[in-house]
C-alpha atoms as a PDB file:
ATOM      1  CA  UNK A   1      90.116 113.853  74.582  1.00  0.00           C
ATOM      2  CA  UNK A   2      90.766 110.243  74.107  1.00  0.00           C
ATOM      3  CA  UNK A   3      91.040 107.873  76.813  1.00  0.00           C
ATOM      4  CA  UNK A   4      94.855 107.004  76.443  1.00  0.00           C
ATOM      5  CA  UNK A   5      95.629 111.238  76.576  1.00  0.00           C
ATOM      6  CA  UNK A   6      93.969 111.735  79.935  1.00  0.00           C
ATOM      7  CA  UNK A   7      95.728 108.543  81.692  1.00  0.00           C
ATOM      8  CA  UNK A   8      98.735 109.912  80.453  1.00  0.00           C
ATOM      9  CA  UNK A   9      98.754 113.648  81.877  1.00  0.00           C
ATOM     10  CA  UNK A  10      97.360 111.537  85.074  1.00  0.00           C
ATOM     11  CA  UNK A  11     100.588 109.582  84.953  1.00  0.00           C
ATOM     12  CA  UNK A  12     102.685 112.378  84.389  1.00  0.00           C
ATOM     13  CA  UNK A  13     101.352 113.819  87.260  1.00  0.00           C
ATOM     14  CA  UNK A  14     101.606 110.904  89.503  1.00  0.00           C
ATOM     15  CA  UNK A  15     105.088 110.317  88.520  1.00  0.00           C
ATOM     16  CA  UNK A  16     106.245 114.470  89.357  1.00  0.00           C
ATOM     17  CA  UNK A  17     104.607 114.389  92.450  1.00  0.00           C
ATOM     18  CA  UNK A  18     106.455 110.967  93.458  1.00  0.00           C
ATOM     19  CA  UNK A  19     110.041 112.698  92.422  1.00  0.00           C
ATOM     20  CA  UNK A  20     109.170 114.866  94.826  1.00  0.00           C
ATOM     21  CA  UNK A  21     108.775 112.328  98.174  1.00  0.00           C
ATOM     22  CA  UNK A  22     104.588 112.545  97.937  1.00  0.00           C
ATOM     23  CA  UNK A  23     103.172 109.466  98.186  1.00  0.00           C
ATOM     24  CA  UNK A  24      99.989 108.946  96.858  1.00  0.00           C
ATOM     25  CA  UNK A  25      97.207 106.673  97.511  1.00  0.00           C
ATOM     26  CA  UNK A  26      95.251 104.863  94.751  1.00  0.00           C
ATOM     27  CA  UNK A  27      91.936 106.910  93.932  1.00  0.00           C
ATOM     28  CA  UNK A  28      89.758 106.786  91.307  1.00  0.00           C
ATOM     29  CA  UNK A  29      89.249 109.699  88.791  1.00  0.00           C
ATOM     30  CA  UNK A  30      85.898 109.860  86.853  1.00  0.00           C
ATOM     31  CA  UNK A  31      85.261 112.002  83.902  1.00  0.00           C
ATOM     32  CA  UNK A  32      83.030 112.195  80.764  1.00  0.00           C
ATOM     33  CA  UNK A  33      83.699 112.244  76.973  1.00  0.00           C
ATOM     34  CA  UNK A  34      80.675 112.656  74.911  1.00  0.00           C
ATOM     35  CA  UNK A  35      80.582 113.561  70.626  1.00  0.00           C
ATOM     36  CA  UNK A  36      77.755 114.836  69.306  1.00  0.00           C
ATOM     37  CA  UNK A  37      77.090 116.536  65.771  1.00  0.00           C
ATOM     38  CA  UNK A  38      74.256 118.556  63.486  1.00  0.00           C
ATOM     39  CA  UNK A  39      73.669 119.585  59.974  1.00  0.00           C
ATOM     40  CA  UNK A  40      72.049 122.168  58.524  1.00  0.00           C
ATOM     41  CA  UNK A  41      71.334 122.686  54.800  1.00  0.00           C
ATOM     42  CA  UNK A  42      71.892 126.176  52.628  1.00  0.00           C
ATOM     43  CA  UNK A  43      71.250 127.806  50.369  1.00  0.00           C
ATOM     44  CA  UNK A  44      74.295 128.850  48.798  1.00  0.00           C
ATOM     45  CA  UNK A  45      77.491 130.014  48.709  1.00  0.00           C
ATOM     46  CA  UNK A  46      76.331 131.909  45.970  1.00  0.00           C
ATOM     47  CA  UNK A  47      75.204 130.648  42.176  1.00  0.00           C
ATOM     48  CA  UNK A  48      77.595 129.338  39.581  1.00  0.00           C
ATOM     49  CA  UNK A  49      78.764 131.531  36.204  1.00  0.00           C
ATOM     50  CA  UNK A  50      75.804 130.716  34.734  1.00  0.00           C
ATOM     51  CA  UNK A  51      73.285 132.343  37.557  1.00  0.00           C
ATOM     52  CA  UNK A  52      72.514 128.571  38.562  1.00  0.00           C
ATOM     53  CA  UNK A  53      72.127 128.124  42.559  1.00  0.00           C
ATOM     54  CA  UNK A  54      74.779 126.742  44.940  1.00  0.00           C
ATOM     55  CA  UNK A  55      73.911 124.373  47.612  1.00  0.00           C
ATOM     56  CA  UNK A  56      75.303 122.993  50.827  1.00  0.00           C
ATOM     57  CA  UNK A  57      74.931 120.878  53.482  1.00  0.00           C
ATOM     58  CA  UNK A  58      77.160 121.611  56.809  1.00  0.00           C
ATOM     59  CA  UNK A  59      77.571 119.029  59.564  1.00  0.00           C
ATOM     60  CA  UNK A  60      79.331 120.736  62.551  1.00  0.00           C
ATOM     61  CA  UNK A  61      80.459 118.293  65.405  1.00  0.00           C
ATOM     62  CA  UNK A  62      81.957 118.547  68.767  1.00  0.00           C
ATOM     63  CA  UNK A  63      83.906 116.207  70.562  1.00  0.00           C
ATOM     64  CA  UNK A  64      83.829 116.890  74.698  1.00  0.00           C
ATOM     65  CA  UNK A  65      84.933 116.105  78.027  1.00  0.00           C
ATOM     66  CA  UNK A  66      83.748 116.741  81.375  1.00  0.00           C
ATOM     67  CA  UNK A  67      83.847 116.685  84.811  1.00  0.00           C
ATOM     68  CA  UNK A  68      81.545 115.204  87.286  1.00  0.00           C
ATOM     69  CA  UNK A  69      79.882 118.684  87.696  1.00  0.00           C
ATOM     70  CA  UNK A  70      79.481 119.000  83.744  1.00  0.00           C
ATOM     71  CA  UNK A  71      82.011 121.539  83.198  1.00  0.00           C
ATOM     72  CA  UNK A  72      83.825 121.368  80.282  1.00  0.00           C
ATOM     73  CA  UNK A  73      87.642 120.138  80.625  1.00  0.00           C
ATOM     74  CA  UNK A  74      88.046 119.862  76.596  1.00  0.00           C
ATOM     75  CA  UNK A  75      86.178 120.249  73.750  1.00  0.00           C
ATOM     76  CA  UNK A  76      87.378 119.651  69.775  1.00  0.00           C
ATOM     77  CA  UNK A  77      85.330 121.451  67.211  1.00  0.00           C
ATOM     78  CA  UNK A  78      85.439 120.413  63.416  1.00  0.00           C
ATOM     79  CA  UNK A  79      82.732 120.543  60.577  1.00  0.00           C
ATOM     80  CA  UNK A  80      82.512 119.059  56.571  1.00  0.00           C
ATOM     81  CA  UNK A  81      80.419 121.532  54.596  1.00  0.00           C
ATOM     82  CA  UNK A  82      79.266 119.186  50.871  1.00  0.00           C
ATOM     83  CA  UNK A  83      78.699 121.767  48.287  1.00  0.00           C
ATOM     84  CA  UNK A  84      76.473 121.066  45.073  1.00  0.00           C
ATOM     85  CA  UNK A  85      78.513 120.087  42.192  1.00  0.00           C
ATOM     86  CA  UNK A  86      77.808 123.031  39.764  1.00  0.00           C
ATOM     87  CA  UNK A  87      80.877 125.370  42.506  1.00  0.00           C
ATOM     88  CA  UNK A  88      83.716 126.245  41.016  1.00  0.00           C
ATOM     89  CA  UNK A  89      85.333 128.581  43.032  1.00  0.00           C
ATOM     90  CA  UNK A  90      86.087 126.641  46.142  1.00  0.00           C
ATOM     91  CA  UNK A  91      88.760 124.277  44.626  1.00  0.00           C
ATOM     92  CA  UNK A  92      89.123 120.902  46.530  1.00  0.00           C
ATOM     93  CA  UNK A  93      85.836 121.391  48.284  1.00  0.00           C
ATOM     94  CA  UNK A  94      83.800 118.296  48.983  1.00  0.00           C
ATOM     95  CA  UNK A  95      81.251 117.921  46.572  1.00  0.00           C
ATOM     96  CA  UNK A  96      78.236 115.672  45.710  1.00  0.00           C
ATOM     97  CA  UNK A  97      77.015 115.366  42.169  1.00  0.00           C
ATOM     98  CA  UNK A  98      74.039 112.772  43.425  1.00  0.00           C
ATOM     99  CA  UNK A  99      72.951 109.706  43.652  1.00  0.00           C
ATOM    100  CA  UNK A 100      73.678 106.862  41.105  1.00  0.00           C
ATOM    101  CA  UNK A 101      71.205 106.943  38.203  1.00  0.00           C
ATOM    102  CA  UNK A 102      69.417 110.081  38.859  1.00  0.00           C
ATOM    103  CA  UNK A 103      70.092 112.925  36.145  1.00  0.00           C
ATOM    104  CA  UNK A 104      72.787 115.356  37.176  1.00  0.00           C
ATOM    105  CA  UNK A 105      71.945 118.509  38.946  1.00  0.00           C
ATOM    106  CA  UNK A 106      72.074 121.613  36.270  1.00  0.00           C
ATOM    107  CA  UNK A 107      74.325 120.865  33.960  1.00  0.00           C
ATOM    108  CA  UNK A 108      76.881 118.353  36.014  1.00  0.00           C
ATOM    109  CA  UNK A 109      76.716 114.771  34.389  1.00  0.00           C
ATOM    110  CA  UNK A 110      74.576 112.118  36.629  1.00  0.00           C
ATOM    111  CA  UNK A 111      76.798 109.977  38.672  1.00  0.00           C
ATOM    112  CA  UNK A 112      77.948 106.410  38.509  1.00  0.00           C
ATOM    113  CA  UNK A 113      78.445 104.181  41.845  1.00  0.00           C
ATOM    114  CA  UNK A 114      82.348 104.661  40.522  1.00  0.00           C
ATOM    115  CA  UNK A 115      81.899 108.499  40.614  1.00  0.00           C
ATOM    116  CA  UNK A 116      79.763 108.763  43.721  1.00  0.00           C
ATOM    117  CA  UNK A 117      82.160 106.574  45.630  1.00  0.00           C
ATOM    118  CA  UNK A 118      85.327 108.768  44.351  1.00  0.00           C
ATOM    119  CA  UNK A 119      83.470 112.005  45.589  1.00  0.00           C
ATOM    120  CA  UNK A 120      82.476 110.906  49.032  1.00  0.00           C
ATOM    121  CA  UNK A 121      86.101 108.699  49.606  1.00  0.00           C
ATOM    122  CA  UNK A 122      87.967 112.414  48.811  1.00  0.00           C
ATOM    123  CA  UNK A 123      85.717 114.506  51.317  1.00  0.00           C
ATOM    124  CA  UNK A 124      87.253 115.642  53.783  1.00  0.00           C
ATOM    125  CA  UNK A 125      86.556 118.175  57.013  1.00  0.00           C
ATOM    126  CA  UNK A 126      87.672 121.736  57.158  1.00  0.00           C
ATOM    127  CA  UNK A 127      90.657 120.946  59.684  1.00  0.00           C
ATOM    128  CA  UNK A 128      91.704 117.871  57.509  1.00  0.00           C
ATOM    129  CA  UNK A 129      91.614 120.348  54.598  1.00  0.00           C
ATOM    130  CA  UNK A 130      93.663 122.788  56.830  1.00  0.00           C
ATOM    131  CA  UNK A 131      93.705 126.983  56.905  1.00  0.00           C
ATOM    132  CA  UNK A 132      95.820 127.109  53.824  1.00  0.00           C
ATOM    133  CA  UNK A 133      92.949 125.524  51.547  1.00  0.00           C
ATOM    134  CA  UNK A 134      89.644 126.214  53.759  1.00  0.00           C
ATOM    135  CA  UNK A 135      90.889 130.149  54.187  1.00  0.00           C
ATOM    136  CA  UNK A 136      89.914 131.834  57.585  1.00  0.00           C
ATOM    137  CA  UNK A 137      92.516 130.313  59.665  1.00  0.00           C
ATOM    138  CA  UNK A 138      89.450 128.428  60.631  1.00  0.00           C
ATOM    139  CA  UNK A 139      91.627 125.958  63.050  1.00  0.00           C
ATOM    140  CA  UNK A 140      92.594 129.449  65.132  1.00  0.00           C
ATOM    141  CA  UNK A 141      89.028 130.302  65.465  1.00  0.00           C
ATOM    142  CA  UNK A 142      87.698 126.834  66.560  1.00  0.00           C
ATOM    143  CA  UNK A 143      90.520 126.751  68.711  1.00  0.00           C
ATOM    144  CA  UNK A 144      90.091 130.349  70.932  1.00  0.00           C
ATOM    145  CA  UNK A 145      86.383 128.805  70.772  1.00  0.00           C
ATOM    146  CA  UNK A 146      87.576 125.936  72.454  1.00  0.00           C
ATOM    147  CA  UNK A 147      89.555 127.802  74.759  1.00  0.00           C
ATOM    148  CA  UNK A 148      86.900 130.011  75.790  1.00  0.00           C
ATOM    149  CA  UNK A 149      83.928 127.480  76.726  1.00  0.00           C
ATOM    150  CA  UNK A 150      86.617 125.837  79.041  1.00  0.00           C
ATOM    151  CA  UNK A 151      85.155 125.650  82.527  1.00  0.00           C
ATOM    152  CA  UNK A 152      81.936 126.275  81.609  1.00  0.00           C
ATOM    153  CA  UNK A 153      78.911 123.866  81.685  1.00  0.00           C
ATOM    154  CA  UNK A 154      76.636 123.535  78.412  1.00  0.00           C
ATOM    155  CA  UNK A 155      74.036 125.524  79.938  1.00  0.00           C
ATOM    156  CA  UNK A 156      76.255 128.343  80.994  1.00  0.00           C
ATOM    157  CA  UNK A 157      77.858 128.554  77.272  1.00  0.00           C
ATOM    158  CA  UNK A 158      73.949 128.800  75.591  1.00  0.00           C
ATOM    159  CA  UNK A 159      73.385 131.297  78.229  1.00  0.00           C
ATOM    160  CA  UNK A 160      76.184 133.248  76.905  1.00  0.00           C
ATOM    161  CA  UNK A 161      75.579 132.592  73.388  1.00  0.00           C
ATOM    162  CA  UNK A 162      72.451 133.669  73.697  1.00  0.00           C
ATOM    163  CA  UNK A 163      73.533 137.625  75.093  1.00  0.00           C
ATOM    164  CA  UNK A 164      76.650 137.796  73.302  1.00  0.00           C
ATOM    165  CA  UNK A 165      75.960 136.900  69.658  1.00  0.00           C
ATOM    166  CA  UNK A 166      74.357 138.800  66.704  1.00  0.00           C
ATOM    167  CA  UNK A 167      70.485 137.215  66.521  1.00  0.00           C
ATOM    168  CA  UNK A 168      70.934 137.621  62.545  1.00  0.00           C
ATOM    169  CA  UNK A 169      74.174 135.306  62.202  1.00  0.00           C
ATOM    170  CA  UNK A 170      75.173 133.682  65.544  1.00  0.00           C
ATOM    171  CA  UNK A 171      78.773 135.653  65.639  1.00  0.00           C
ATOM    172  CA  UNK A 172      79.896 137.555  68.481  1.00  0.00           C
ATOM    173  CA  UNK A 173      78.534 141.244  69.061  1.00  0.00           C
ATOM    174  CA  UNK A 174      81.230 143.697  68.318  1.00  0.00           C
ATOM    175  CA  UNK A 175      81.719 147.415  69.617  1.00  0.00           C
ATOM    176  CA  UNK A 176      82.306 148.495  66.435  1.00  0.00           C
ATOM    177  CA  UNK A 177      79.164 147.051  64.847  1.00  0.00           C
ATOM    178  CA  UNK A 178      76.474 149.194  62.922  1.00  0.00           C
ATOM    179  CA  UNK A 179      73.650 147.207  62.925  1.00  0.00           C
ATOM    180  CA  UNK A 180      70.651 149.239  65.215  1.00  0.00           C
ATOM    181  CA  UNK A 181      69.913 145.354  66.179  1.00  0.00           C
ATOM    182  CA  UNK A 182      73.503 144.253  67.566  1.00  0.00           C
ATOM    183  CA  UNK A 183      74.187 147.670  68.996  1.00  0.00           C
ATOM    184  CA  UNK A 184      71.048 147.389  71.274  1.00  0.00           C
ATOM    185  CA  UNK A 185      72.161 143.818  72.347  1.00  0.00           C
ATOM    186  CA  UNK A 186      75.640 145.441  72.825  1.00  0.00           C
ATOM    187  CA  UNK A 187      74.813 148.029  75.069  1.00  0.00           C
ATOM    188  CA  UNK A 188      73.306 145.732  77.349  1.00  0.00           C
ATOM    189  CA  UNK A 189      76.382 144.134  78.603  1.00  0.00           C
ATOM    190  CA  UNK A 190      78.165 144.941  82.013  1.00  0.00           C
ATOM    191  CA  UNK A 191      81.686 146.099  81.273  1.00  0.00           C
ATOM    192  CA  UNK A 192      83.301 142.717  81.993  1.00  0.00           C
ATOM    193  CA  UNK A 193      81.487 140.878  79.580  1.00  0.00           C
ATOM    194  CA  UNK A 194      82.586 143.413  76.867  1.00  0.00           C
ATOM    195  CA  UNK A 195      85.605 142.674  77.999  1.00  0.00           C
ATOM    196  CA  UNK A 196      85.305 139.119  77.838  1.00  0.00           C
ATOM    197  CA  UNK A 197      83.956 139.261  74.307  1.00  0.00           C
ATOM    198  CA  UNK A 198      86.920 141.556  73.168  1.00  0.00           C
ATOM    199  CA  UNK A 199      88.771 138.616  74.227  1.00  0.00           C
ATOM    200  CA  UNK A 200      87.072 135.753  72.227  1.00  0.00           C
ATOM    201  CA  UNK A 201      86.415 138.199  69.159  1.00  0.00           C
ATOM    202  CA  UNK A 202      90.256 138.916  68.753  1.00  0.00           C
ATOM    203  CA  UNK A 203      90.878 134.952  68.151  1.00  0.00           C
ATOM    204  CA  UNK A 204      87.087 134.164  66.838  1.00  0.00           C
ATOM    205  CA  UNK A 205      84.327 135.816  64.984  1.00  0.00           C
ATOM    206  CA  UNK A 206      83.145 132.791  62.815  1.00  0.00           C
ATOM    207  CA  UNK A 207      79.731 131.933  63.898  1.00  0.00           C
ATOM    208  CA  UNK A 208      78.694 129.331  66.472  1.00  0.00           C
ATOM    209  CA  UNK A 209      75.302 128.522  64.752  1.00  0.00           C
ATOM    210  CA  UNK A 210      73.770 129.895  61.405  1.00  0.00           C
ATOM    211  CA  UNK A 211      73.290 128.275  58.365  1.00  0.00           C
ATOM    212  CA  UNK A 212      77.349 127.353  58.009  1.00  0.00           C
ATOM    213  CA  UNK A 213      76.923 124.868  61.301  1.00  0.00           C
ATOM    214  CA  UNK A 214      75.483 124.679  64.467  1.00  0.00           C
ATOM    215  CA  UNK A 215      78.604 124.087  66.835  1.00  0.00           C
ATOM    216  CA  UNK A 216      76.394 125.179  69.601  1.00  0.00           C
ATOM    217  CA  UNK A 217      74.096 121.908  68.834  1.00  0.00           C
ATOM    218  CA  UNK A 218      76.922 119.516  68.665  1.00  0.00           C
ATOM    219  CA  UNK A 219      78.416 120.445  71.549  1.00  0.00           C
ATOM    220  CA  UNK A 220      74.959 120.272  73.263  1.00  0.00           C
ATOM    221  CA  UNK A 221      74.220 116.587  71.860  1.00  0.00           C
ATOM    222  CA  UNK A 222      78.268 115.656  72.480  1.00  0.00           C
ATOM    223  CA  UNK A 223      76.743 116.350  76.458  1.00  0.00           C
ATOM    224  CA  UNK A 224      73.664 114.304  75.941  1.00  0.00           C
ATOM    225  CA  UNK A 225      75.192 111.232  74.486  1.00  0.00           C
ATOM    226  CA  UNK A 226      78.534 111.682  77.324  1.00  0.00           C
ATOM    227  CA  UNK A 227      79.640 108.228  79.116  1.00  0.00           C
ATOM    228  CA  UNK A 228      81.596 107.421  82.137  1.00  0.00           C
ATOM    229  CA  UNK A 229      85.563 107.124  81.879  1.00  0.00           C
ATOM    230  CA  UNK A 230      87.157 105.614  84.798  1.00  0.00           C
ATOM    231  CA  UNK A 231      90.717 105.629  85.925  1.00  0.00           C
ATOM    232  CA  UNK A 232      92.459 104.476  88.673  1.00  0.00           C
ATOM    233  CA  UNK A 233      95.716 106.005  89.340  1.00  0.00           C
END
C-alpha cells in the first residue's frame, strides 16, 4: 500500500470522527511496507509442434504492509512468467528469443539489440495482462490469497502453508483429493482448519510455491527488506 493510500484512509478517519464532536490529539502512527520477489526457472509448459522443449522463467513478487507486531495489514501479489520463444500457444505471452548475437534457440532466428529490446519493452505481468488473456481469473485467486494472509505474521502464514498445501505442488489440500499423499496430510487437520481451507480453496487453488512462482518467498523477502512509514495525524 503506498504511502499517499494509508494517509488518506487516516484522514478519512480523522475527519468522521471530528463530524462527530471527538477531538483528537496528534499521535503518531507507524507501519511497514516492504516488496520483495523470487524466480524460479521450468521446465516447460510443454514442447512446441515439433516435440522441441518449452522453457520459462517465473518471477513472483509481493508487495506488503505491516504493523508494528509484523502482522500483515496488506499484501499485493503479481508475477511475469518469460517463456522460450519456440511457444505458440500462449498468444501475447512474454517471450525471450536471447541475447543479441547468439544463434536462436531451436529454430527461432537469433536476436538483434532492435528485437531484444521490442520483446522485453512488450512484457508485461499476469495482472497487467489481465484474466481475459492470462486465463484462470488469476487476479481472483491472488486476491482471496491476499485476503486470507490478512492478520497474520510471515511466520504464521509458512506455518500454515506448510500443513495445508499438497507437498507435490504447493496448492491447497482438498477433501476431495485422491492422492494417498494429500489425503494423509488432509486427515490431519482439526475441523476448523478444514473449514478454513474450504474457505480459501473456493476463491484460490493456484499454487503458492512450485515451479510457476514462489509467492511464499516474495512475501517472505517483501518482510525482510520492510522500512519504517511514519505519519502523524
Amino acid at each position: 500500500m503506498s504511502k499517499s493510500k494509508v494517509l488518506t484512509v487516516v484522514v478519512a478517519v480523522a475527519a468522521i470522527l471530528a463530524v462527530a464532536g471527538f477531538t483528537l490529539l496528534p499521535k503518531e502512527v507507524t507501519i511497514y511496507n516492504g516488496s520483495g520477489q523470487t524466480s524460479v526457472f521450468r521446465v516447460g509448459p510443454g514442447k512446441d509442434a515439433n516435440g522441441g522443449q518449452i522453457y520459462s522463467i517465473s518471477t513472483a513478487t509481493a508487495d506488503a504492509t505491516f504493523d508494528e507486531d509484523g502482522k500483515i495489514l496488506s499484501v499485493r501479489f503479481d508475477a511475469l512468467e518469460v517463456l522460450s520463444p519456440n511457444d505458440a500457444e500462449h498468444e501475447g505471452a512474454p517471450v525471450f528469443s536471447g541475447w543479441p548475437g547468439q544463434a536462436g534457440y531451436l529454430t527461432a532466428p537469433g536476436s538483434t539489440d532492435e528485437t531484444a529490446g521490442k520483446e522485453v519493452a512488450a512484457w508485461q505481468t499476469k495482472l497487467e495482462r489481465g484474466d481475459e488473456a492470462y486465463g484462470m481469473n488469476v487476479s481472483e485467486q491472488y486476491a482471496a490469497y491476499e485476503e486470507f494472509f490478512k492478520g497474520k505474521t510471515v511466520a504464521e502464514v509458512e506455518q500454515w502453508f506448510a500443513r495445508n498445501t499438497s507437498d507435490k505442488n504447493g496448492r491447497p489440500l482438498k477433501a476431495e483429493s485422491t492422492d494417498p499423499g494429500e489425503q494423509a496430510k488432509y486427515s490431519q487437520l482439526s475441523d476448523a482448519e478444514k473449514q478454513a481451507l474450504a474457505d480459501v480453496t473456493s476463491g484460490a487453488s493456484i499454487s503458492l510455491k512450485d515451479a510457476h512462482g514462489d509467492f511464499i518467498g516474495a512475501l517472505k523477502k517483501a518482510y525482510e527488506n520492510r522500512q519504517k512509514v511514519k505519519f502523524d495525524i
